[in-house]
N, C-alpha and C. Protein backbone atom coordinates (compact mmCIF):
# COMPACT_ATOMS: atom_id res chain seq x y z
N UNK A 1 51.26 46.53 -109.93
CA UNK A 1 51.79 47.22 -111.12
C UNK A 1 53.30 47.41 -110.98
N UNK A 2 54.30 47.24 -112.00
CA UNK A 2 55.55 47.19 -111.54
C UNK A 2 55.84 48.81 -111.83
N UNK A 3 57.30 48.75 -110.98
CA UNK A 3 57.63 50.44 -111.30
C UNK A 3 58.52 50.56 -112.48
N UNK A 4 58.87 51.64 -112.37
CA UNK A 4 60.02 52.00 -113.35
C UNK A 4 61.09 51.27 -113.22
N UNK A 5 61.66 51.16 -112.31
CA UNK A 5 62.62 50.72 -112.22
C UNK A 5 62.28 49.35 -112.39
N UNK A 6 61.36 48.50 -112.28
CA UNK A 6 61.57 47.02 -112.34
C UNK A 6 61.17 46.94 -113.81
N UNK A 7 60.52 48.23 -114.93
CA UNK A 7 60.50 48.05 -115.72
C UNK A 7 61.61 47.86 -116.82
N UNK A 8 62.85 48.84 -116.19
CA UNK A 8 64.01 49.09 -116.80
C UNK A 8 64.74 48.13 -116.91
N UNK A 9 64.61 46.68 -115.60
CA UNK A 9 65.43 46.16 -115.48
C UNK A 9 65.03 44.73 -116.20
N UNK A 10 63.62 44.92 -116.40
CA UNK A 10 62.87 43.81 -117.35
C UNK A 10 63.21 43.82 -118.62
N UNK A 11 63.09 44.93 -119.43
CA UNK A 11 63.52 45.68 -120.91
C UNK A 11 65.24 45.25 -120.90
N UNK A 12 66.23 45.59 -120.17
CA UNK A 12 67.11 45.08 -119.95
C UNK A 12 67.72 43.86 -120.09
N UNK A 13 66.89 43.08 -119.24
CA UNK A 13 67.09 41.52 -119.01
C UNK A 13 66.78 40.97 -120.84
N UNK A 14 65.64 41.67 -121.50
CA UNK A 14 65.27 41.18 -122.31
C UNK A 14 66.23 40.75 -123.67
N UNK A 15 66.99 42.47 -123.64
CA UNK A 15 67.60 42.63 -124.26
C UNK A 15 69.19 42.17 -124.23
N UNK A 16 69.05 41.10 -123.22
CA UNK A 16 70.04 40.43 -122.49
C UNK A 16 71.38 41.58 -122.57
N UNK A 17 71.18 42.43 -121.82
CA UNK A 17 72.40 43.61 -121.60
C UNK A 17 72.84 43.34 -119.74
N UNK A 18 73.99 43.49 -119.36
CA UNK A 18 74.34 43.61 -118.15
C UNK A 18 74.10 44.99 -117.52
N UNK A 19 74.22 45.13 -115.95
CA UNK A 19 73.89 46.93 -115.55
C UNK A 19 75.11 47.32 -116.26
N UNK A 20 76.33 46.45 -116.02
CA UNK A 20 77.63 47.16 -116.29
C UNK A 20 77.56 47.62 -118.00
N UNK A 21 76.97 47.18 -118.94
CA UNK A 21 76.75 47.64 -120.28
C UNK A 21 75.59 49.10 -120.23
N UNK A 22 74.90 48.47 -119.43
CA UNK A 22 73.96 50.00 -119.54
C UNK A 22 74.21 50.92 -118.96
N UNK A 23 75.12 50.96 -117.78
CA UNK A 23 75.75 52.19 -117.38
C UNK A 23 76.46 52.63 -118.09
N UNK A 24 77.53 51.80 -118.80
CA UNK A 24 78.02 52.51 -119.94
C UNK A 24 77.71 53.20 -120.91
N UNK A 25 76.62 52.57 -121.35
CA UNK A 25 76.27 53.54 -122.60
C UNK A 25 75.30 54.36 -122.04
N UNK A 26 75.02 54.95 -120.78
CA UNK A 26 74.13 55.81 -120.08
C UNK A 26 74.93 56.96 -119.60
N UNK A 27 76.57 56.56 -119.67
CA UNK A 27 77.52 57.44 -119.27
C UNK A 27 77.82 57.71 -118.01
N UNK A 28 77.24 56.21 -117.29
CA UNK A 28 77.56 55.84 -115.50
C UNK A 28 78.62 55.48 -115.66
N UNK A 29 79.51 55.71 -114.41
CA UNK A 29 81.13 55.01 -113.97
C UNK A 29 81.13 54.12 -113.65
N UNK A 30 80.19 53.53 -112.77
CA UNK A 30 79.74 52.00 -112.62
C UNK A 30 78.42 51.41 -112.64
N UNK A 31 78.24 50.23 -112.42
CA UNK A 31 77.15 49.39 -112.53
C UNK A 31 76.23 49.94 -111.38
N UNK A 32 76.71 50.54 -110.00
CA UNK A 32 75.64 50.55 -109.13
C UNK A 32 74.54 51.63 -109.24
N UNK A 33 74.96 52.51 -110.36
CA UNK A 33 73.53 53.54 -110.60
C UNK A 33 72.82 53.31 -111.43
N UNK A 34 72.80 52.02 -112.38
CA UNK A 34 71.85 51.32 -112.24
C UNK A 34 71.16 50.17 -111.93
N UNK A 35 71.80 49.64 -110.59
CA UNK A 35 71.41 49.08 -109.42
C UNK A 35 70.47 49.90 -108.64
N UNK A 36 70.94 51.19 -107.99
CA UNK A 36 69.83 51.95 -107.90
C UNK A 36 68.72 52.51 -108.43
N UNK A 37 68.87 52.59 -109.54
CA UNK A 37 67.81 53.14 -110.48
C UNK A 37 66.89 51.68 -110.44
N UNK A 38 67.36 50.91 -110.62
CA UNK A 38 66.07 49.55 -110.83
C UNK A 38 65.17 49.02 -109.01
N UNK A 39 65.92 49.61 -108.12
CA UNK A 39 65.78 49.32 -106.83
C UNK A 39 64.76 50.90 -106.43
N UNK A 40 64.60 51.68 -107.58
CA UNK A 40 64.17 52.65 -107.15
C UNK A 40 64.21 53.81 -105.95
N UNK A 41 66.20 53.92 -106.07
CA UNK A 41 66.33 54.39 -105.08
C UNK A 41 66.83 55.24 -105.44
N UNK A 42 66.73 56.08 -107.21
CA UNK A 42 67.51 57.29 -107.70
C UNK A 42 66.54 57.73 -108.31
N UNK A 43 66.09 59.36 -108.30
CA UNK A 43 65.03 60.04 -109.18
C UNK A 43 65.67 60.06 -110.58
N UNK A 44 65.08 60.32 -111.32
CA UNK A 44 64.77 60.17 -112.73
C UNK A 44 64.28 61.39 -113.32
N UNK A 45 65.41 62.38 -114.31
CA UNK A 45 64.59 63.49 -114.87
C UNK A 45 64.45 62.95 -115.88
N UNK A 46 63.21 63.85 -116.61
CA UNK A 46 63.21 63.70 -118.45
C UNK A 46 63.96 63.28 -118.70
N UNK A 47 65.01 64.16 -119.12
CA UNK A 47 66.41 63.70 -119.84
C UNK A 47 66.75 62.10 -119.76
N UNK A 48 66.83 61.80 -118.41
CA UNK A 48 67.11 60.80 -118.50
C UNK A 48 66.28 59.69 -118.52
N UNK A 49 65.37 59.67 -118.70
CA UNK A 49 64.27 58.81 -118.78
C UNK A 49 64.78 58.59 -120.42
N UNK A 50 64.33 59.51 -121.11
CA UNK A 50 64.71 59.58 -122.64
C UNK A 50 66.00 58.95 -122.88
N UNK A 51 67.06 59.11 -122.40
CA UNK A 51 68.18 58.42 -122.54
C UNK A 51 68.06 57.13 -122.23
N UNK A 52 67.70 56.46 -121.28
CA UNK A 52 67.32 54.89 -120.72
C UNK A 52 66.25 54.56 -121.49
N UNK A 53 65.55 55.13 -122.11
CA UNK A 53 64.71 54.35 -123.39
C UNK A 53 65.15 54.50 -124.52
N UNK A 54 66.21 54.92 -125.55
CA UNK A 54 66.69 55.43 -126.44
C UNK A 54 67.77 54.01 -126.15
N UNK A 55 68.90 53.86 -125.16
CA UNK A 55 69.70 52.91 -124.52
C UNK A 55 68.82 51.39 -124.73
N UNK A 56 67.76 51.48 -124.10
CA UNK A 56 66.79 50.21 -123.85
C UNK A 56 66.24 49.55 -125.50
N UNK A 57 65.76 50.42 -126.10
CA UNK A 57 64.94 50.31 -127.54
C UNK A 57 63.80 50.20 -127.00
N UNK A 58 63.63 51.76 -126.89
CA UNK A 58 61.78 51.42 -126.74
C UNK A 58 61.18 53.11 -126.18
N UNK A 59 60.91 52.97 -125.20
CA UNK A 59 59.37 54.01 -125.51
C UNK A 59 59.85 54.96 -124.01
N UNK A 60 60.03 56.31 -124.09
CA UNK A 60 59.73 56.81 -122.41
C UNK A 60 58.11 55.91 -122.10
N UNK A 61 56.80 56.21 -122.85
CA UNK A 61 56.07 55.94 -122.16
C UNK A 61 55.96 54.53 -121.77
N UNK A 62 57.18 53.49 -122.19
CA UNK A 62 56.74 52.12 -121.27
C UNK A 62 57.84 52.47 -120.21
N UNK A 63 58.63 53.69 -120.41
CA UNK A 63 59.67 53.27 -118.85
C UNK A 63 58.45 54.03 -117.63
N UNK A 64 57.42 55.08 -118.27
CA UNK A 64 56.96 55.01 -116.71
C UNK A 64 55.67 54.82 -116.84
N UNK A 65 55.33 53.24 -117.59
CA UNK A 65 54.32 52.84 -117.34
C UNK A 65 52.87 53.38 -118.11
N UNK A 66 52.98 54.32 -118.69
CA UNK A 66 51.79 54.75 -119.18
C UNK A 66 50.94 54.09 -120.51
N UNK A 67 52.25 53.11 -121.19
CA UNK A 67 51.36 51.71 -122.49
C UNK A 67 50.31 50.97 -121.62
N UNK A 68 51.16 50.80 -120.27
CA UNK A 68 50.31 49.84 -119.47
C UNK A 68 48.96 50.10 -119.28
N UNK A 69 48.86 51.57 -118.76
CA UNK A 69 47.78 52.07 -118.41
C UNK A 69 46.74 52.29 -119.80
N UNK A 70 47.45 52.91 -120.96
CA UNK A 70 46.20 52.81 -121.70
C UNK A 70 45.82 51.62 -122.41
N UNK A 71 46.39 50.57 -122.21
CA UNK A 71 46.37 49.15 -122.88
C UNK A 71 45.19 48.83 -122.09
N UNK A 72 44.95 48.79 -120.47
CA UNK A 72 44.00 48.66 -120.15
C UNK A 72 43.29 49.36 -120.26
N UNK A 73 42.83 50.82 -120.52
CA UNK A 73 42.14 51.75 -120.57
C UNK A 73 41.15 51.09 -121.95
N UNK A 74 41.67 50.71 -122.83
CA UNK A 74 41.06 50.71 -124.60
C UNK A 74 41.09 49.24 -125.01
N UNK A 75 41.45 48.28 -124.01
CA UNK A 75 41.99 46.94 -124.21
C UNK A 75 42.32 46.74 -125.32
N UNK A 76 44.11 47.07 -125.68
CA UNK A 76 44.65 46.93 -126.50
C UNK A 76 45.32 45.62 -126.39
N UNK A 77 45.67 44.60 -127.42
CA UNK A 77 46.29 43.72 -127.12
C UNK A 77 47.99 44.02 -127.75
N UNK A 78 49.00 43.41 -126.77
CA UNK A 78 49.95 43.72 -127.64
C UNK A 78 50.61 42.57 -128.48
N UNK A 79 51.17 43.62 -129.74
CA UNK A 79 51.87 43.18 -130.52
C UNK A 79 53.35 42.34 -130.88
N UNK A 80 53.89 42.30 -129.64
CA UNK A 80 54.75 41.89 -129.86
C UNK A 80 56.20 42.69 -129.22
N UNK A 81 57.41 42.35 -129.37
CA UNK A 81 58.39 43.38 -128.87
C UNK A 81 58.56 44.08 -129.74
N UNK A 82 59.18 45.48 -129.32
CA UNK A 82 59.51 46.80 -130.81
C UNK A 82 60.91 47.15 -130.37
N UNK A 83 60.96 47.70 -131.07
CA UNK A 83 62.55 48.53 -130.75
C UNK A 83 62.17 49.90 -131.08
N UNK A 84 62.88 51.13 -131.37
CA UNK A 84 62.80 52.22 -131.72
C UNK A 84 64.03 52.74 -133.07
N UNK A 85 63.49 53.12 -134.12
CA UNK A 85 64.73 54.17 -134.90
C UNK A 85 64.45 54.98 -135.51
N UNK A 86 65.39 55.75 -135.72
CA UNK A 86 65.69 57.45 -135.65
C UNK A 86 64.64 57.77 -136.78
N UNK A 87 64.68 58.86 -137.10
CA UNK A 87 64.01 59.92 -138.14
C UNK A 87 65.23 60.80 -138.78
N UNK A 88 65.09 60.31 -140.13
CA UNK A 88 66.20 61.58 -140.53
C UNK A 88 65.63 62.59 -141.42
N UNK A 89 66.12 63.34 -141.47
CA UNK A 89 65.17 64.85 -142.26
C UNK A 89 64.33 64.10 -142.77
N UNK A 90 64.04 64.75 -144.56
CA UNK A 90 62.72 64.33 -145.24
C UNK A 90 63.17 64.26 -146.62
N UNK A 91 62.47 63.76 -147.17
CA UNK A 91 62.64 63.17 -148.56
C UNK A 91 61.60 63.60 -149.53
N UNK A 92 61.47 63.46 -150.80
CA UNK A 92 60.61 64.44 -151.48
C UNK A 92 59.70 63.29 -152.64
N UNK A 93 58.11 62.94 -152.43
CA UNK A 93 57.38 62.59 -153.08
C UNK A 93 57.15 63.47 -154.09
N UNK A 94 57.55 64.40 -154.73
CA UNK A 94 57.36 65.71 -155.88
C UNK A 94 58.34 66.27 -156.26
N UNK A 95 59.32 67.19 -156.63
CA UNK A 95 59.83 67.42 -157.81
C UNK A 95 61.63 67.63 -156.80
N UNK A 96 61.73 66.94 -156.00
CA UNK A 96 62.78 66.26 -155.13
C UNK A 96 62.85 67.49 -154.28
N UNK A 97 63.81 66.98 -153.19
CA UNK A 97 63.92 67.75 -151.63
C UNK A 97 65.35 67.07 -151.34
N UNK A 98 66.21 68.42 -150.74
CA UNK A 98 67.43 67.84 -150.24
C UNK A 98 67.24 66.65 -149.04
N UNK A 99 68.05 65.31 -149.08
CA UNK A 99 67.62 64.68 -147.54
C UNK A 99 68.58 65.01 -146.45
N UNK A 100 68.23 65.71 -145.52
CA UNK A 100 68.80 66.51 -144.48
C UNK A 100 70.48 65.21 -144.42
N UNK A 101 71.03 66.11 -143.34
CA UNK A 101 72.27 65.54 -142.57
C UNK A 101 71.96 64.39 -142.13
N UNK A 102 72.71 63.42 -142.73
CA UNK A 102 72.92 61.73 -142.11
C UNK A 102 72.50 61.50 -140.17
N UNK A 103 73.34 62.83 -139.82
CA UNK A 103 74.09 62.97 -138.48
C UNK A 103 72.42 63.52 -137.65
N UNK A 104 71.17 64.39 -138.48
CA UNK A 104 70.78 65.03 -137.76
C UNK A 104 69.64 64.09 -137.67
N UNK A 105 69.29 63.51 -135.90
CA UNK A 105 67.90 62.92 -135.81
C UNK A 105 67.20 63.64 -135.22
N UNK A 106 66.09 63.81 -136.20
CA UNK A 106 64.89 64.78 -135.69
C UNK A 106 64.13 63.80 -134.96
N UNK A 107 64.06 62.68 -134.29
CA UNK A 107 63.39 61.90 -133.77
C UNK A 107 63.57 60.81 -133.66
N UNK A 108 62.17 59.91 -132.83
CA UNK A 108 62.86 58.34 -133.32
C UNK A 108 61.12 57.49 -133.15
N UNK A 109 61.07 56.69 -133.65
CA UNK A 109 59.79 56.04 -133.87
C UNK A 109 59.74 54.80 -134.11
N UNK A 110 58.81 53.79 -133.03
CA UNK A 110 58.89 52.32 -132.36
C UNK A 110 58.56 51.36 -133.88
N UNK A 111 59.64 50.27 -133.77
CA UNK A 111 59.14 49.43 -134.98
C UNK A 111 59.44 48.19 -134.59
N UNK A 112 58.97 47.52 -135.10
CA UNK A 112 58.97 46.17 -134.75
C UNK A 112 60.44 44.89 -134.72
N UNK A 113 60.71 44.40 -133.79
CA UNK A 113 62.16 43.94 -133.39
C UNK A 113 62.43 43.63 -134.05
N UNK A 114 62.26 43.08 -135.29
CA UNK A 114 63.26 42.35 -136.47
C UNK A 114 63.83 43.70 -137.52
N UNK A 115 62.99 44.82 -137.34
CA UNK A 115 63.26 46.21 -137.74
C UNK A 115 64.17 47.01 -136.88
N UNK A 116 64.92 46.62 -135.82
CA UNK A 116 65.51 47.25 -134.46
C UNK A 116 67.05 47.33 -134.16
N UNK A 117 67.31 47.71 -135.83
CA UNK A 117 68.92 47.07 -136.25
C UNK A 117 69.11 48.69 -137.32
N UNK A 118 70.44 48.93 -137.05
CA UNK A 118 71.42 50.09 -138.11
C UNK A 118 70.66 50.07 -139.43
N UNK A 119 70.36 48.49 -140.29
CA UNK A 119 70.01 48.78 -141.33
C UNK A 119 68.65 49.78 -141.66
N UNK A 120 68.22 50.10 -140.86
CA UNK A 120 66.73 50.72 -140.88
C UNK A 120 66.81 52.32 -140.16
N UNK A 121 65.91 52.86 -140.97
CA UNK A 121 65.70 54.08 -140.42
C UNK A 121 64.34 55.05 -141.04
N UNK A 122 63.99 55.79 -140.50
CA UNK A 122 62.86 56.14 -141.03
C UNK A 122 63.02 57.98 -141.35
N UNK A 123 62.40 58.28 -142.50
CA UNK A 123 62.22 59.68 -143.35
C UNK A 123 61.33 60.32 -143.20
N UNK A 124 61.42 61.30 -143.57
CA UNK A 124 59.42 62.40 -143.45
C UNK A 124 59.58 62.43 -144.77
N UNK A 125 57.97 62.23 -145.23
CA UNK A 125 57.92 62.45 -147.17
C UNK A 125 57.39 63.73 -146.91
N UNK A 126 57.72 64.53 -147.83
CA UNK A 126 57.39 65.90 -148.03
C UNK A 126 56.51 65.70 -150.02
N UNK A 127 55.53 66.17 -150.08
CA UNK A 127 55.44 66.38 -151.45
C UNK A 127 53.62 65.00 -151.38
N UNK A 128 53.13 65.55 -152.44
CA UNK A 128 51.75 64.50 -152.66
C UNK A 128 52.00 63.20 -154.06
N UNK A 129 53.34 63.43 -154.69
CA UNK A 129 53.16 62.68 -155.87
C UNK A 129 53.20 61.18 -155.73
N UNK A 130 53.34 60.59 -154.48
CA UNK A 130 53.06 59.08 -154.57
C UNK A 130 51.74 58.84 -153.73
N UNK A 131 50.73 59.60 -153.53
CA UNK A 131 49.51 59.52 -153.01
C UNK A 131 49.02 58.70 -153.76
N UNK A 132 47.76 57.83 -153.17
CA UNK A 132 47.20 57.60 -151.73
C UNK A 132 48.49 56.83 -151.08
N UNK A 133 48.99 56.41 -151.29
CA UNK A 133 49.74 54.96 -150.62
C UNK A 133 50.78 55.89 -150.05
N UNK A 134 51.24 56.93 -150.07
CA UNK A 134 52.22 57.67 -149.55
C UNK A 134 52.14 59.03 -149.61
N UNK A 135 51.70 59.84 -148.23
CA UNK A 135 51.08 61.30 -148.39
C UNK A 135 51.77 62.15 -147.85
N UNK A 136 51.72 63.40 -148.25
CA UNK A 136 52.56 64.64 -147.57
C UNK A 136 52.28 64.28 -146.10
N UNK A 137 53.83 64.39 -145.20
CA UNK A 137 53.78 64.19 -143.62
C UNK A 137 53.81 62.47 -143.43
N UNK A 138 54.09 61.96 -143.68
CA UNK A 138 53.74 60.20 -144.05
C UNK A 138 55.29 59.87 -143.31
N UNK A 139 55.28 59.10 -142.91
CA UNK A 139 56.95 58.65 -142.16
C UNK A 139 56.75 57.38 -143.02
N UNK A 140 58.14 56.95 -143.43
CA UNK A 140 58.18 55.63 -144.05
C UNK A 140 59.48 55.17 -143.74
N UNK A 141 59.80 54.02 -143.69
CA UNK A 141 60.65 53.19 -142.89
C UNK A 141 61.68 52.61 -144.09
N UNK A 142 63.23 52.89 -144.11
CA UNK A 142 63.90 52.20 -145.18
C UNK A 142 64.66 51.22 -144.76
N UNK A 143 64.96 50.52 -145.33
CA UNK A 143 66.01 49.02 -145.17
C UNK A 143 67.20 49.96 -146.45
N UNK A 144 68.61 50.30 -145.19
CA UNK A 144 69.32 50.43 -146.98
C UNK A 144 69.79 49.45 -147.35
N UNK A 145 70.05 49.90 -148.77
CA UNK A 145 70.38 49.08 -149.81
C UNK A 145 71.02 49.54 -151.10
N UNK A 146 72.10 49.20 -151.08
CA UNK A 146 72.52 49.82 -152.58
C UNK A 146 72.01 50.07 -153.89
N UNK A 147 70.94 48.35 -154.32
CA UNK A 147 69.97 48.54 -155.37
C UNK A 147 68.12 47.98 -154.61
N UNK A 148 67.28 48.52 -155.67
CA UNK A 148 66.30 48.11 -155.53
C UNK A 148 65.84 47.25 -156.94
N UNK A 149 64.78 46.24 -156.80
CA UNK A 149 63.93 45.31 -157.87
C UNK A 149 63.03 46.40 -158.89
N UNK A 150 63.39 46.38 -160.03
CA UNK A 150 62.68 47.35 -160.65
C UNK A 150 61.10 46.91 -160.26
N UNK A 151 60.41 47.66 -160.01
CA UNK A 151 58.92 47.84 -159.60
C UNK A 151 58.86 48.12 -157.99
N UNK A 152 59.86 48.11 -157.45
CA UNK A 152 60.01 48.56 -155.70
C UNK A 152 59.80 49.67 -155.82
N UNK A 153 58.91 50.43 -154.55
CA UNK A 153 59.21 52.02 -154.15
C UNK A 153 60.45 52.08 -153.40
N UNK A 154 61.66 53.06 -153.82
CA UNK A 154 62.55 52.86 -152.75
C UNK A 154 62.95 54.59 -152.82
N UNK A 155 63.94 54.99 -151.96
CA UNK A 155 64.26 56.19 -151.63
C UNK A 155 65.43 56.10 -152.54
N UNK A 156 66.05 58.07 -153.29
CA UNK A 156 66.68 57.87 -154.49
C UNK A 156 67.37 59.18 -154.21
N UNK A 157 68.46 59.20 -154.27
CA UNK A 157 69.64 60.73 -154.57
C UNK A 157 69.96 60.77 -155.91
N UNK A 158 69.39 62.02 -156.74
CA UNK A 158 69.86 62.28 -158.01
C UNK A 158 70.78 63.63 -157.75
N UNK A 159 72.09 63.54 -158.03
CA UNK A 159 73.34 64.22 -158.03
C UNK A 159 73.88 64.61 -157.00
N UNK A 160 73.44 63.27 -155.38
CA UNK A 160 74.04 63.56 -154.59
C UNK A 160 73.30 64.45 -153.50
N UNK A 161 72.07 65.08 -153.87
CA UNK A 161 71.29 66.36 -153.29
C UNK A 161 70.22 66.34 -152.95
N UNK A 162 69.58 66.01 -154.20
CA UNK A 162 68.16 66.00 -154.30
C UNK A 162 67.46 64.50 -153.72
N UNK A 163 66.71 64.53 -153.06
CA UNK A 163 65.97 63.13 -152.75
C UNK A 163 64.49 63.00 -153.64
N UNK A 164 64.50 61.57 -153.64
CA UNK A 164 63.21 61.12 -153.91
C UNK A 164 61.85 60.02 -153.51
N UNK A 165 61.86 59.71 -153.13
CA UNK A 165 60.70 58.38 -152.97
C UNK A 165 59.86 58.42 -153.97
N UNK A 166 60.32 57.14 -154.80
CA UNK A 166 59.13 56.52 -156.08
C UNK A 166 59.03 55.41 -156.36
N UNK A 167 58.50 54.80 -157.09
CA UNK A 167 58.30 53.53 -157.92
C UNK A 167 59.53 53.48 -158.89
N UNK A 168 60.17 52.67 -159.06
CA UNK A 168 60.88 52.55 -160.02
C UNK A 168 61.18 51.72 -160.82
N UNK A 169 61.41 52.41 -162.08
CA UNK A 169 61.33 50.91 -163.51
C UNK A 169 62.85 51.25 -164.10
N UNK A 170 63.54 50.06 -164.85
CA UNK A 170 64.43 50.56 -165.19
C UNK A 170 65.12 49.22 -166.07
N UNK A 171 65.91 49.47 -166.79
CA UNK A 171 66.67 48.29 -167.82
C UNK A 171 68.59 49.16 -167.92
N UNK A 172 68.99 48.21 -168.81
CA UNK A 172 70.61 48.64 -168.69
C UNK A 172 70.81 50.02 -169.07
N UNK A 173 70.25 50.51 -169.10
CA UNK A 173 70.17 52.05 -170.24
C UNK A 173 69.08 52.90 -169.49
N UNK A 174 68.39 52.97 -168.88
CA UNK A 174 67.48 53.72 -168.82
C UNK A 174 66.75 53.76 -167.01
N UNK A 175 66.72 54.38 -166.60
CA UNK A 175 65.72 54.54 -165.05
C UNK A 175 64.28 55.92 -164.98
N UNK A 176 63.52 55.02 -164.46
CA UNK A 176 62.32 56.03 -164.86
C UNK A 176 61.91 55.88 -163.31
N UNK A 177 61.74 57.61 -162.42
CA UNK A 177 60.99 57.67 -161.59
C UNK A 177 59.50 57.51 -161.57
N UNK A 178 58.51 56.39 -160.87
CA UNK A 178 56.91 56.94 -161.29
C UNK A 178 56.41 57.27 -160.03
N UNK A 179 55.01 57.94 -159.78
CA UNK A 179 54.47 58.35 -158.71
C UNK A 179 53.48 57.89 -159.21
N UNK A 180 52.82 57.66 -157.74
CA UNK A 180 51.45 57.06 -157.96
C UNK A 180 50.24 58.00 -158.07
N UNK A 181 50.44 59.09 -157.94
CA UNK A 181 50.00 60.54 -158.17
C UNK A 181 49.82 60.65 -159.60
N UNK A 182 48.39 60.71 -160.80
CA UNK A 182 48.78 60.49 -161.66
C UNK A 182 49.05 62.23 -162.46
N UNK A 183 48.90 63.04 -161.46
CA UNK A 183 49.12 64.54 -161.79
C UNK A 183 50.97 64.58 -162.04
N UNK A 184 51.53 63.71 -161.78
CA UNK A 184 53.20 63.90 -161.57
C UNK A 184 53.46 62.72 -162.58
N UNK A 185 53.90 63.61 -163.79
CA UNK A 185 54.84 62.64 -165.34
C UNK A 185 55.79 62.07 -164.18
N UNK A 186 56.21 60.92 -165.51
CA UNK A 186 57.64 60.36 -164.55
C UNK A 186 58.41 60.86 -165.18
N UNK A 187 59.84 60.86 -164.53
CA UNK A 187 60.83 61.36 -164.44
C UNK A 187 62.12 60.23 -165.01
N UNK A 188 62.66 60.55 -166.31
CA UNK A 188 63.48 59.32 -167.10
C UNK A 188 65.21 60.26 -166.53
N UNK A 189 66.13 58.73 -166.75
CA UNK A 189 67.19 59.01 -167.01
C UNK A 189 68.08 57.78 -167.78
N UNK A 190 68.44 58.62 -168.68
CA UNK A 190 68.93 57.88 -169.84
C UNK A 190 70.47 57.79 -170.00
N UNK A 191 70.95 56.67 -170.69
CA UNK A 191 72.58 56.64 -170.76
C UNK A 191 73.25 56.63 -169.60
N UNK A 192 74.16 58.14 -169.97
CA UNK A 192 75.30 58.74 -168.50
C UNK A 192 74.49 59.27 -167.60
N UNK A 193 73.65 59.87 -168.00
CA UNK A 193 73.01 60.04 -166.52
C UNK A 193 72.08 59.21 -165.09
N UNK A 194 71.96 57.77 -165.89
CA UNK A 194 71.68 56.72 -164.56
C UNK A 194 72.44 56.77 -163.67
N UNK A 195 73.96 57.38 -164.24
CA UNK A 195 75.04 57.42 -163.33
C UNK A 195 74.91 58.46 -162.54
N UNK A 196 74.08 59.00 -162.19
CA UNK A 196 73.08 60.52 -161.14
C UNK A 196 72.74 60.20 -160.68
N UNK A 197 72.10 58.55 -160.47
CA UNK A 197 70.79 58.19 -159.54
C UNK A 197 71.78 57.20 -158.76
N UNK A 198 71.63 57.10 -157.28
CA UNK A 198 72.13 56.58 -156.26
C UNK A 198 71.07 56.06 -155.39
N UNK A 199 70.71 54.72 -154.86
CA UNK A 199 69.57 54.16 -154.23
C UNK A 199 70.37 54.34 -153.08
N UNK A 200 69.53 54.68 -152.42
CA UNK A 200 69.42 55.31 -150.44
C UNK A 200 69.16 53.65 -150.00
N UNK A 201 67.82 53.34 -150.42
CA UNK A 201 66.97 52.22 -149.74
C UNK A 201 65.45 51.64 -150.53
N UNK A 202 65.37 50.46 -149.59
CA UNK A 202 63.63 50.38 -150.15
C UNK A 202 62.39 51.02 -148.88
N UNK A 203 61.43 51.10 -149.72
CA UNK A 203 60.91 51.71 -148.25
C UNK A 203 59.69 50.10 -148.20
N UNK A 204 60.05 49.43 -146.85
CA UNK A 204 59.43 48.94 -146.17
C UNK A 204 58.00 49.26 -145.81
N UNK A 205 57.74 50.18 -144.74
CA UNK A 205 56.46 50.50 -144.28
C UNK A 205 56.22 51.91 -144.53
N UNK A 206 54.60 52.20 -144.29
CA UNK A 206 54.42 53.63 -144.10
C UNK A 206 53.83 53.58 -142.92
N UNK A 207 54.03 54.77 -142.32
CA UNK A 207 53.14 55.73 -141.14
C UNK A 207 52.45 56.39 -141.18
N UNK A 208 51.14 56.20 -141.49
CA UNK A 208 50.38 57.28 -141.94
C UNK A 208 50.59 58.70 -140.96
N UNK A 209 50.34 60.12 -141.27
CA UNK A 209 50.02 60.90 -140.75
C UNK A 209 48.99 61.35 -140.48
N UNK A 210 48.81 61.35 -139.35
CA UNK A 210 47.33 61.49 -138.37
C UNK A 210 46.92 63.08 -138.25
């Protein structure tokens, strides 16, 4: 079974990074602490475990081994390589929700490597109006984007504040929020006020909440 450290330096290699790049962005002075760290000759707190997987793109539990263990435990097969990105506040499936600070990550959650890039990031939906397909507590994953294809669900700032996640329809004149919730009218904006609505992103995937 390999250790941590030969795991770090595998994830590494993968990600074709040098020690001298990952000490850097680990906030080492040089390359040899993590020479030691992969030679397993430096302990490892939390903290920094979390930091060398956050650095790496990927998981504390593959830096100490524990995917391994329940992969065999449940014979999971794997999927493929992932990366990890952030969580930013939450967004509002119902009658809108401020979307927190750009700056503040409440987290971060593994997605798949072609997803493992700035453009992506993932939200908490707050609210039931795009149920089933998107439920209160639901993480969903955005690609930004300035516009979305009318009939995309994508994430939406009306006056700068308020967030949304919906379906959206729309022509030169007119934008209509819908939910798939059929308890929640949609929500029109007409004329000067399309000029209120600002596209965040599309949303890619959901996460269900367990």
């Amino acid at each position: 079974m390999e250790t941590i450290g030969e795991r770090i330096r595998l994830r590494r290699e993968q990600l074709e990074l040098s020690q001298e790049e990952l000490a850097k962005a680990l906030g080492y002075k040089s390359r040899s602490s993590i020479n030691k760290i992969e030679l397993g000759l430096q302990k490892l707190t939390q903290s920094k475990i979390l930091s060398i997987a956050e650095a790496l793109q990927t998981t504390p539990d593959y830096i100490m081994g524990w995917d391994d263990a329940i992969s065999r435990a449940f014979n999971v097969i794997p999927v493929g390589k992932q990366g990890m990105r952030p969580i930013y506040g939450s967004i509002s499936a119902g009658l809108g929700e401020f979307v927190e600070g750009d700056n503040e990550i409440l987290g971060w959650e593994p997605v798949e490597e072609k997803y493992a890039n700035d453009e992506y990031f993932y939200l908490r939906v707050v609210g039931d109006s795009m149920s089933p397909k998107i439920d209160d507590g639901d993480l969903i994953l955005i690609h930004k984007q300035s516009s979305v294809d009318s009939g995309d669900i994508g994430a939406f700032l009306v006056d700068g504040d308020e967030g949304y996640v919906k379906r959206v329809k729309y022509d030169t004149d007119y934008i209509t929020f819908i939910s798939l919730n059929p308890a929640y009218a949609p929500i029109t904006f007409v004329g000067a006020d399309v000029q209120r609505v600002r596209v965040v992103g599309k949303v890619i995937k959901v996460v269900k909440n367990l």
